[in-house]
C-alpha atoms as a PDB file:
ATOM      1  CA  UNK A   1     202.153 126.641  38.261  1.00  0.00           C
ATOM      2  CA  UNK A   2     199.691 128.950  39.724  1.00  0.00           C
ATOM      3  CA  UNK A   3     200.170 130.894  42.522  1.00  0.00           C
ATOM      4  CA  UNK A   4     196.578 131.907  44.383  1.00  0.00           C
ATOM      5  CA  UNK A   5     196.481 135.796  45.817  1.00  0.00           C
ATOM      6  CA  UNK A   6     197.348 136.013  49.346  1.00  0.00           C
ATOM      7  CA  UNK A   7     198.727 137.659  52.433  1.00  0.00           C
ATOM      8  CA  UNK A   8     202.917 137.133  52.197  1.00  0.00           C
ATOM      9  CA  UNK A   9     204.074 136.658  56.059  1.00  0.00           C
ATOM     10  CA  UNK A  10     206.352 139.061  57.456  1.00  0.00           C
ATOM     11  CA  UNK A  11     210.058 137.809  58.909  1.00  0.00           C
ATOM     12  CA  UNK A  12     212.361 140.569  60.532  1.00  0.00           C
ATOM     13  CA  UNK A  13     215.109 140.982  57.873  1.00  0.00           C
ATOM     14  CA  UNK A  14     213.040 139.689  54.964  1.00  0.00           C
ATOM     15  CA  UNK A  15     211.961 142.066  52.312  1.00  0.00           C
ATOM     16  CA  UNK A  16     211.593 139.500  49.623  1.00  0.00           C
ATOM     17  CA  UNK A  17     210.756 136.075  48.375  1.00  0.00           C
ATOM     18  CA  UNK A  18     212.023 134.303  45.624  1.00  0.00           C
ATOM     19  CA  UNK A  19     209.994 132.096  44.269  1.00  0.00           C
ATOM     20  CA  UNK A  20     211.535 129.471  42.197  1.00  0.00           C
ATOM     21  CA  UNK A  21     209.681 126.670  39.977  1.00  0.00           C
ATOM     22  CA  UNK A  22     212.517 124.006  38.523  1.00  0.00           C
ATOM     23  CA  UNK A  23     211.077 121.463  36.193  1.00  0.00           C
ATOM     24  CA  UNK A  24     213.972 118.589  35.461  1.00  0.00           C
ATOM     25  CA  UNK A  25     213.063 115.880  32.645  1.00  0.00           C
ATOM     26  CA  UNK A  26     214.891 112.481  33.946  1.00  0.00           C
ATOM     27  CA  UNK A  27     215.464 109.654  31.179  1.00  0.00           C
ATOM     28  CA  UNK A  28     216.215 106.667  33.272  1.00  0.00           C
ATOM     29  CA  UNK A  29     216.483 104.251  31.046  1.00  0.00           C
ATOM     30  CA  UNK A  30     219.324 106.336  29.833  1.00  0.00           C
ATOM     31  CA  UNK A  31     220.414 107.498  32.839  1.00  0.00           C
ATOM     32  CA  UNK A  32     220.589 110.885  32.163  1.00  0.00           C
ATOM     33  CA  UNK A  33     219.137 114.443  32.474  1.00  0.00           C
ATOM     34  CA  UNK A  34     217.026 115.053  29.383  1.00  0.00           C
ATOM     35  CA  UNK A  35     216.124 118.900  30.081  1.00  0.00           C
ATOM     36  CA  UNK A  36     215.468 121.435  32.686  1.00  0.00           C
ATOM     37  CA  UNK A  37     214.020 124.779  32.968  1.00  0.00           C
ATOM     38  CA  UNK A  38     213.586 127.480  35.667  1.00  0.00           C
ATOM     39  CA  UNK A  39     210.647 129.801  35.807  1.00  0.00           C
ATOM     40  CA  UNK A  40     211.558 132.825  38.971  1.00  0.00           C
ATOM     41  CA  UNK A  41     209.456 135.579  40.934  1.00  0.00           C
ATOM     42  CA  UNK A  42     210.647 137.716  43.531  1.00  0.00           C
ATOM     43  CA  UNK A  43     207.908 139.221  45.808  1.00  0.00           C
ATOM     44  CA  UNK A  44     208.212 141.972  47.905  1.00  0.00           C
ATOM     45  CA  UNK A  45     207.084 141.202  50.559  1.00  0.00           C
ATOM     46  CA  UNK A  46     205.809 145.024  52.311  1.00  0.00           C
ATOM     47  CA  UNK A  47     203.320 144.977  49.088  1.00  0.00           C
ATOM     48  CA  UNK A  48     200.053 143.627  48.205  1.00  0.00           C
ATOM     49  CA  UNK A  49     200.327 140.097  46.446  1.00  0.00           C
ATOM     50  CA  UNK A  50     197.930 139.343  43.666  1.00  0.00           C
ATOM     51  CA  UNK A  51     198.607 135.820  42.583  1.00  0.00           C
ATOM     52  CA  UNK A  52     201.386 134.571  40.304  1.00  0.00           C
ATOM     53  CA  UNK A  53     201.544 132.358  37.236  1.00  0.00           C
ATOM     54  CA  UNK A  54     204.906 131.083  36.561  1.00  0.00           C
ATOM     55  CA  UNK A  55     205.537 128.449  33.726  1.00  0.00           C
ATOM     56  CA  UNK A  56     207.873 125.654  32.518  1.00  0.00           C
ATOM     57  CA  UNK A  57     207.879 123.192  29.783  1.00  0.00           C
ATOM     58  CA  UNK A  58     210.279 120.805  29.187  1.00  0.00           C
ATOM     59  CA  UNK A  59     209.574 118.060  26.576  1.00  0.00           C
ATOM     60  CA  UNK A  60     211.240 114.873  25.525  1.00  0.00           C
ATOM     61  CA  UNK A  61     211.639 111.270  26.599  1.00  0.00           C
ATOM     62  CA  UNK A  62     211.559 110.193  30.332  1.00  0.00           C
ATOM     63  CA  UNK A  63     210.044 111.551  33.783  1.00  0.00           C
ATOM     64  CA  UNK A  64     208.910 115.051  34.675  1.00  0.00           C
ATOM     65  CA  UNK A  65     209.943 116.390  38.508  1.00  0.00           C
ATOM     66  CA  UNK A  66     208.799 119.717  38.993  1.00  0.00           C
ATOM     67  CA  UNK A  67     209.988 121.131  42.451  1.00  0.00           C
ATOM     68  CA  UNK A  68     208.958 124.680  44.537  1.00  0.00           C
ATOM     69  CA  UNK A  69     212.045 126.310  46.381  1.00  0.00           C
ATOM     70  CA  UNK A  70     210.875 129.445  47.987  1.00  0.00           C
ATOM     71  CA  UNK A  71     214.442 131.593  49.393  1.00  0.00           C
ATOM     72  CA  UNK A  72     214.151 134.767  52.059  1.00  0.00           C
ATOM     73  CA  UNK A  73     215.894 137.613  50.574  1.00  0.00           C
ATOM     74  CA  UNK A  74     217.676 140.444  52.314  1.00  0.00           C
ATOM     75  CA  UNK A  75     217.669 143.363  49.931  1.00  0.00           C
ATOM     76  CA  UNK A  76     218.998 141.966  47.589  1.00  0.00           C
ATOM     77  CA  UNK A  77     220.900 139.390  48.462  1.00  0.00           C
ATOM     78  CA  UNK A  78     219.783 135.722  49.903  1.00  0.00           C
ATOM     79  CA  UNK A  79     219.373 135.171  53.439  1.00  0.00           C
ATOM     80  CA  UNK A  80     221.982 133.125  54.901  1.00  0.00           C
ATOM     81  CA  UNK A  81     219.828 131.487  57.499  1.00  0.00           C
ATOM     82  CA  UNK A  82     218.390 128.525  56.469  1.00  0.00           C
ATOM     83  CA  UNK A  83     215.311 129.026  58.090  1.00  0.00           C
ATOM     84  CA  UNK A  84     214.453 130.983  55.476  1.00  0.00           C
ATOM     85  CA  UNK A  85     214.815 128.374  52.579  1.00  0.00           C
ATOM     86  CA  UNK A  86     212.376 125.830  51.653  1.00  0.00           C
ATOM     87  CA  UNK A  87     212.439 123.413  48.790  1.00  0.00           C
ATOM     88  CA  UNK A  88     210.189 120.125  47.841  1.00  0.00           C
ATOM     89  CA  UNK A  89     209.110 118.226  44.765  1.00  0.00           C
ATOM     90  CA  UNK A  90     205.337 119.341  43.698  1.00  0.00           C
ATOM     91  CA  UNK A  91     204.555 117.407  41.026  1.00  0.00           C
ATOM     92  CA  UNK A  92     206.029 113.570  39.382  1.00  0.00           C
ATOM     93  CA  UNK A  93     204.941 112.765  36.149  1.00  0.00           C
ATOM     94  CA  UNK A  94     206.144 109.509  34.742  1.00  0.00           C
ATOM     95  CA  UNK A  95     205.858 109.034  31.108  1.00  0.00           C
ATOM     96  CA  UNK A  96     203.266 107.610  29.090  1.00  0.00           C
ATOM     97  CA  UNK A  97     203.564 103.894  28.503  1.00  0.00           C
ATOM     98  CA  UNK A  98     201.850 101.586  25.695  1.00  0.00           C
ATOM     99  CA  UNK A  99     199.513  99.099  26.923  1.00  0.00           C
ATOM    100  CA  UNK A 100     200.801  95.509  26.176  1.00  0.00           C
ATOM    101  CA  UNK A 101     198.487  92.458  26.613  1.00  0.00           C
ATOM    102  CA  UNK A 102     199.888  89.266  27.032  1.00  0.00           C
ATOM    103  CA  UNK A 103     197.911  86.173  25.152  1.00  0.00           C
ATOM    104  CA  UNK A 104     198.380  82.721  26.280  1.00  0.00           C
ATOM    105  CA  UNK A 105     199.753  80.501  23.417  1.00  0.00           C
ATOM    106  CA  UNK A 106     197.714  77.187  23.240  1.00  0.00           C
ATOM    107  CA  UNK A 107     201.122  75.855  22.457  1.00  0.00           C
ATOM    108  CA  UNK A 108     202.612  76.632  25.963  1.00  0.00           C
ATOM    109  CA  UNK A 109     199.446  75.377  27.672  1.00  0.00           C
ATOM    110  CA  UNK A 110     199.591  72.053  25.803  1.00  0.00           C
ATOM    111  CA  UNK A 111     203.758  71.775  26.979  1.00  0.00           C
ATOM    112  CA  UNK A 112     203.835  72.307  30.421  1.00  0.00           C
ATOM    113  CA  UNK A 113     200.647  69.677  30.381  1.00  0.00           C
ATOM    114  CA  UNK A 114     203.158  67.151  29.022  1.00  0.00           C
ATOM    115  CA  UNK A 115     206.180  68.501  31.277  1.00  0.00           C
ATOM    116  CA  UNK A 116     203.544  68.598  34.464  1.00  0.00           C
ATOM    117  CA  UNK A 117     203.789  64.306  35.672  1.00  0.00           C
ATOM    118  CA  UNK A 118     207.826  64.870  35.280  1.00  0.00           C
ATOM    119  CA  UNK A 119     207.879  68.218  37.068  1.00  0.00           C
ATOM    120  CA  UNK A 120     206.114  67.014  40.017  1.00  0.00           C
ATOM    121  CA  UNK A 121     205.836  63.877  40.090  1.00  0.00           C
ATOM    122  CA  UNK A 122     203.056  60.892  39.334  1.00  0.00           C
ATOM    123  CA  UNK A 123     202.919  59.483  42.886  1.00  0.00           C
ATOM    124  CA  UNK A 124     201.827  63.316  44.003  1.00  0.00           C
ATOM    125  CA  UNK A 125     199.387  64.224  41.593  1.00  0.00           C
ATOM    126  CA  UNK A 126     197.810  60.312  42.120  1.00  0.00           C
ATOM    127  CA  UNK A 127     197.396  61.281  45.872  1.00  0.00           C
ATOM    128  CA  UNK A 128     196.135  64.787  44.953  1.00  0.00           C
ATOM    129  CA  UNK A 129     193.383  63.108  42.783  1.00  0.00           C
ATOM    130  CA  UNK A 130     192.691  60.494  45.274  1.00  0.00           C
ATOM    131  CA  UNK A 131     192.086  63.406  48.295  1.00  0.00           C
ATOM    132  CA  UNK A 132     189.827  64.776  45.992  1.00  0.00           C
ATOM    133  CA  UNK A 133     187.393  61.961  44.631  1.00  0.00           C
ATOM    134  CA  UNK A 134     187.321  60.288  48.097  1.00  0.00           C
ATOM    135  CA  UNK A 135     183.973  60.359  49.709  1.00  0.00           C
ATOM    136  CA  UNK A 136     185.420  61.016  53.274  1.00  0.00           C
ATOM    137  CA  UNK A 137     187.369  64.006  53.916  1.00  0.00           C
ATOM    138  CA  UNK A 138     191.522  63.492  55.008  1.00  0.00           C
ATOM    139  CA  UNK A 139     191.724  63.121  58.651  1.00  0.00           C
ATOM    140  CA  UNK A 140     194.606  64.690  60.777  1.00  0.00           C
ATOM    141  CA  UNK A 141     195.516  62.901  63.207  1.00  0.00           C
ATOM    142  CA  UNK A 142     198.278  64.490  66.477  1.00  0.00           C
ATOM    143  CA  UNK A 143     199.985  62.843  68.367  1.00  0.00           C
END
């Protein structure tokens, strides 16, 4: 993850950030936690910030969740106001699935052709055919 130069804000107490990129691997098929890995910058905040690049990897099977939690630090300690922590999922990748294509068997076609009269009935599919090849359309009548 990269981290563009900017102008850190100022919070009375606050002398640092911690920066904190957590990328979990997620098998649910499985149901289970595959991997995880934690890349972590602190930033002081009374300096100059130049940018950041902070990396994970975490192969195998299943989904990638990569989230940003960002923590106000007092000296060196964490701030106990939760004002000051923030925390959300960046980035979902699901994993890469084959392509299947499904071909009609001429077999199938040609059974539920035979199974169609008992399934729903002659008397329906005669007055279905008869709608159709009559030369004046159905009328609705209300009462």
């Amino acid at each position: 993850m990269h981290i563009p130069p900017q102008v850190l804000p100022q919070f009375r107490g606050i002398t640092m950030l911690e920066v904190k990129v957590i990328a979990t691997r997620i098998h649910f098929g499985e149901r289970r936690v595959t991997g995880t890995e934690t890349a972590m910058i602190e930033l002081d905040t009374r300096e100059a910030f130049a940018g950041a690049a902070l990396h994970v990897d975490v192969p195998g099977k299943g989904t990638l969740i990569v989230t940003l939690q960002v923590r106000g630090m007092c000296s060196s300690s964490a701030s106990f106001n939760r004002k000051y922590l923030a925390a959300d999922i960046i980035a979902v990748q699901e994993p890469q699935t084959k392509l299947v294509y499904h071909k009609p068997g001429y077999q199938q076609a040609a059974m539920l052709q035979q199974r169609w009269p008992s399934l729903a009935g002659i008397a329906h599919q005669q007055k279905i055919a008869s709608a159709y090849t009559s030369p004046t359309p159905p009328v609705i009548q209300r009462e």
